[in-house]
Protein backbone atom coordinates (compact mmCIF):
# COMPACT_ATOMS: atom_id res chain seq x y z
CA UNK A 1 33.47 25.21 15.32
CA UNK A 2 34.46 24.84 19.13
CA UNK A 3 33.75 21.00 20.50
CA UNK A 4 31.10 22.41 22.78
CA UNK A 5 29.37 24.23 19.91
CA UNK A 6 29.19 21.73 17.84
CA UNK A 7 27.90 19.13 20.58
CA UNK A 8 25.22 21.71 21.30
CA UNK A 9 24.37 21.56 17.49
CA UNK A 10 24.30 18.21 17.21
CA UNK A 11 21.94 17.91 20.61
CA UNK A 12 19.18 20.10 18.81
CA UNK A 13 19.64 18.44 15.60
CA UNK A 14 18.89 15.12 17.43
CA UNK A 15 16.38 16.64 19.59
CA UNK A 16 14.79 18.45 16.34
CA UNK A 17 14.93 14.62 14.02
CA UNK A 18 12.90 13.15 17.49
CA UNK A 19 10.59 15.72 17.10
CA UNK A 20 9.46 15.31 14.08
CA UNK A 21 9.50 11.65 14.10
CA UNK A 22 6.88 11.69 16.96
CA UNK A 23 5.17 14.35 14.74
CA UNK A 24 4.84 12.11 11.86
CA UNK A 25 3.47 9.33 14.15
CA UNK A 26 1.03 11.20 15.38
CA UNK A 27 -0.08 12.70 11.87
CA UNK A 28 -1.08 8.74 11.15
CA UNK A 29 -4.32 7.54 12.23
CA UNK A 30 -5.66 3.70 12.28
CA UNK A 31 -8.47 3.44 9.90
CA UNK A 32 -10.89 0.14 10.19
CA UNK A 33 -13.38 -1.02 7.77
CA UNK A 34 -15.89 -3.24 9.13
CA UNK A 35 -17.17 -4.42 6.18
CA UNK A 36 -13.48 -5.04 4.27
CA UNK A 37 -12.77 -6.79 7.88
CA UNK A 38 -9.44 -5.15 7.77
CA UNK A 39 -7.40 -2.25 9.82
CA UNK A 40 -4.69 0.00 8.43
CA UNK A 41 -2.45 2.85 9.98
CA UNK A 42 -3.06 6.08 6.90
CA UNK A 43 -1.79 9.23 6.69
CA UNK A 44 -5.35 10.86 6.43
CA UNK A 45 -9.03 9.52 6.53
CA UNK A 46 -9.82 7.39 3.39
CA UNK A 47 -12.26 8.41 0.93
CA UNK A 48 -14.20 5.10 -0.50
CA UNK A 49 -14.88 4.25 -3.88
CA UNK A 50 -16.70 1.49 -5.62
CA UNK A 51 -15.69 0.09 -9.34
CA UNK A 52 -17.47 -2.84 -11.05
CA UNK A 53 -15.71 -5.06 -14.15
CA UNK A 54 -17.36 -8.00 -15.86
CA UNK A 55 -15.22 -10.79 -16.39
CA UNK A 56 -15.25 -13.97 -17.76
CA UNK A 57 -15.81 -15.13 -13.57
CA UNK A 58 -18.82 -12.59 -13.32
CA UNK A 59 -18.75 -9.09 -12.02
CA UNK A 60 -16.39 -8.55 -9.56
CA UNK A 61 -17.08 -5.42 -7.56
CA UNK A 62 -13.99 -3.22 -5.90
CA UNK A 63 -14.27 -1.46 -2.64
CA UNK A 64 -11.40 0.87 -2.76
CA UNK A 65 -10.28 3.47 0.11
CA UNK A 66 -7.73 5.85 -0.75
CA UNK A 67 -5.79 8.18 1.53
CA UNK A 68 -2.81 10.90 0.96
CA UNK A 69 0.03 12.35 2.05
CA UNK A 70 0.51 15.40 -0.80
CA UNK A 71 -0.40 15.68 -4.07
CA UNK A 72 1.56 12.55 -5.66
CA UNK A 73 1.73 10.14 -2.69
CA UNK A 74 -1.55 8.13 -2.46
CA UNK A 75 -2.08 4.95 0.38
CA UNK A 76 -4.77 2.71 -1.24
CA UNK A 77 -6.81 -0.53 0.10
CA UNK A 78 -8.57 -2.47 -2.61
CA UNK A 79 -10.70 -4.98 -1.61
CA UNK A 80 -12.48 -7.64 -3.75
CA UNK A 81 -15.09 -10.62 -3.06
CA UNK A 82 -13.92 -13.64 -5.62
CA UNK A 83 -16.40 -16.39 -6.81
CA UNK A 84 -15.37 -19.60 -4.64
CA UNK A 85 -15.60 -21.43 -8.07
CA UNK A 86 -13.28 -19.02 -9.75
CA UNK A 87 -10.90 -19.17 -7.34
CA UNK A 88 -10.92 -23.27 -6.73
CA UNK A 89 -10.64 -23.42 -10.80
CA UNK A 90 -8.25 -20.75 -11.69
CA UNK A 91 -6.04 -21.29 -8.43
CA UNK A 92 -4.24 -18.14 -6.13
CA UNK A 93 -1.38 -18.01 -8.16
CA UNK A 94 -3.37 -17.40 -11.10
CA UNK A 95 -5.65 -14.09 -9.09
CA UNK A 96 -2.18 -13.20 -8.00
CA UNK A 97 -0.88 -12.84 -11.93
CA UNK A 98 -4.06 -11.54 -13.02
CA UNK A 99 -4.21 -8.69 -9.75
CA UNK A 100 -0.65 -7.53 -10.55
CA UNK A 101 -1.52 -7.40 -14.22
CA UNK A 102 -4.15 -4.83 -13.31
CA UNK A 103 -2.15 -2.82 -10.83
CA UNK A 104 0.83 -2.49 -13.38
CA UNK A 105 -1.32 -1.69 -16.15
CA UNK A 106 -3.87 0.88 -14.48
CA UNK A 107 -0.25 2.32 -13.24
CA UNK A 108 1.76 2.32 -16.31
CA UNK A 109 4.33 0.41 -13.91
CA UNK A 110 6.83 -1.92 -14.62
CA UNK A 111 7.42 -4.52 -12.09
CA UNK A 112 11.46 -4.17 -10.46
CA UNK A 113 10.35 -7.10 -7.67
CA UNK A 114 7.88 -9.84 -7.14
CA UNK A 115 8.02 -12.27 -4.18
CA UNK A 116 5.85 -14.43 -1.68
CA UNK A 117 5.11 -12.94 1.44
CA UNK A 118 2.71 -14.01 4.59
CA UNK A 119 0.98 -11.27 6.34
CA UNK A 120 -0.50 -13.22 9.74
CA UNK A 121 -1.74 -16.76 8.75
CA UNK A 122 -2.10 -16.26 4.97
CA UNK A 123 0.58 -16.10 2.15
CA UNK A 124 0.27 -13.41 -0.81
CA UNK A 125 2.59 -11.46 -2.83
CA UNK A 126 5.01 -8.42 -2.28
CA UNK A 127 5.12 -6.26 -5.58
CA UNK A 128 7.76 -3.02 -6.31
CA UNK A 129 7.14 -1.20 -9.32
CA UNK A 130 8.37 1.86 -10.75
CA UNK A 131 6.02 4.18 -12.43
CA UNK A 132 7.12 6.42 -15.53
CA UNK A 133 8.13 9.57 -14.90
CA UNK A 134 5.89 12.63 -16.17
CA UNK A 135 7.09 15.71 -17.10
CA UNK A 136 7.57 18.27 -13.81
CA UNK A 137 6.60 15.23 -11.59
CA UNK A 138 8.94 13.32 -9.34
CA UNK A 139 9.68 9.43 -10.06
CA UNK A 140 7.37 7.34 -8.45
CA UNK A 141 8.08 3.70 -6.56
CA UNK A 142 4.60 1.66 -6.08
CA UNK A 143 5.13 -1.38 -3.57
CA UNK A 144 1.94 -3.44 -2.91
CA UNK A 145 0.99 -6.36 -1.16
CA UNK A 146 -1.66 -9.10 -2.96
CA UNK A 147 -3.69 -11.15 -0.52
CA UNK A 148 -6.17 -13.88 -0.76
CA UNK A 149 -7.49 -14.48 2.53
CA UNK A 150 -10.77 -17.16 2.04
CA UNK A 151 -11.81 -15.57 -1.37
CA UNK A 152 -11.33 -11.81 -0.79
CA UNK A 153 -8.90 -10.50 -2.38
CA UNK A 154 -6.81 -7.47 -0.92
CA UNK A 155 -4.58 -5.37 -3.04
CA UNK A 156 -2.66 -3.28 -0.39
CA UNK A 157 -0.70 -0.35 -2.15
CA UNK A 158 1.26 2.77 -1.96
CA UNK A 159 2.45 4.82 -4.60
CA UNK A 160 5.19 7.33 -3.05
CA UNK A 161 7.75 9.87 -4.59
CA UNK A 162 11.11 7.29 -5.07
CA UNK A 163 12.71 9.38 -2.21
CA UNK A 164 10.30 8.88 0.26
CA UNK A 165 8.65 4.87 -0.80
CA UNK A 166 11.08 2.50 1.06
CA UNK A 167 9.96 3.58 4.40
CA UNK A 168 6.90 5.03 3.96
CA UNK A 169 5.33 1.99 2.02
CA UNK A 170 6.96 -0.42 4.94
CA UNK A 171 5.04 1.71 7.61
CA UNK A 172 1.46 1.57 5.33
CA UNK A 173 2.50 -2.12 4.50
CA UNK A 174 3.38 -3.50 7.77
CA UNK A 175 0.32 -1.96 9.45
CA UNK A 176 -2.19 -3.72 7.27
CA UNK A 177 -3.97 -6.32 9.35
CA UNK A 178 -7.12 -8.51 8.46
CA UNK A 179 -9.92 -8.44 10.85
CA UNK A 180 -12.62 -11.55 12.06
């Protein structure tokens, strides 16, 4: 391929990946929930659901919004009011441990990474799981973020092809932002 061919190539290949890049952006919306008092950039408008579980603490009641990019991909903000006492007795690590337990179990995953993170002023956890792989599906990566911020607890997650999660979780992730 002459020089100037290719360089012509390569110029709408660029101009093409640029393209699409601003397309994707603009696919993405910023979806804020009052009452969660949080904001988050989603790939398509949330649909809310509410699940209650009694525990040993009470019932705890979960205001979940979940959006999606295709069939497998889903972007999910779970939100969850803990009892002051349960959380000044059993402690934030010990939400944290129980939170992940739930995740990983209601997604068959099994945890690859598990780390502190802060997301403004308050310090959570960062998890990556992997989730098994069902026949004629693609693998699936889940990362998710767990944060106690007063004594509502956020479980931030996205559950993406294994292609695609790296930088499509880090753009659902890093958009999540608690509100006053």
């Amino acid at each position: 391929m002459p020089v100037r061919t290719f360089a012509s190539f390569a110029a709408v290949l660029l101009l093409a990946l640029v393209a699409s890049e601003a397309g994707a952006d603009q696919d993405w919306k910023t979806f804020t929930s009052e009452e969660g008092r949080f904001s988050i950039s989603v790939p398509a408008q949330p649909v809310k659901s509410e699940t209650s579980q009694k525990s040993f603490i009470g019932t705890v009641t979960n205001h979940v919004f979940t959006s999606a990019s295709g069939p497998e991909d889903s972007f999910t903000v779970d939100y969850s009011d803990i009892p002051h006492f349960a959380l000044h007795f059993a402690g934030p690590d010990t939400i944290y441990e129980h939170a992940k337990g739930a995740l990983l179990q209601k997604t068959f995953g099994k945890a690859t990474a598990y780390r502190d993170v802060s997301v403004a002023d308050a310090k959570g956890k960062r998890l990556i799981y992997d989730t098994p792989k069902a026949p004629g599906h693609a693998a699936m990566r889940g990362h998710a973020i767990l944060l106690l911020v007063g004594t509502r607890l956020y479980v931030v997650d996205a559950v993406l092809q294994e292609s695609e999660a790296d930088a499509n979780a880090d753009r659902f992730l890093s958009s999540f932002a608690v509100t006053p």
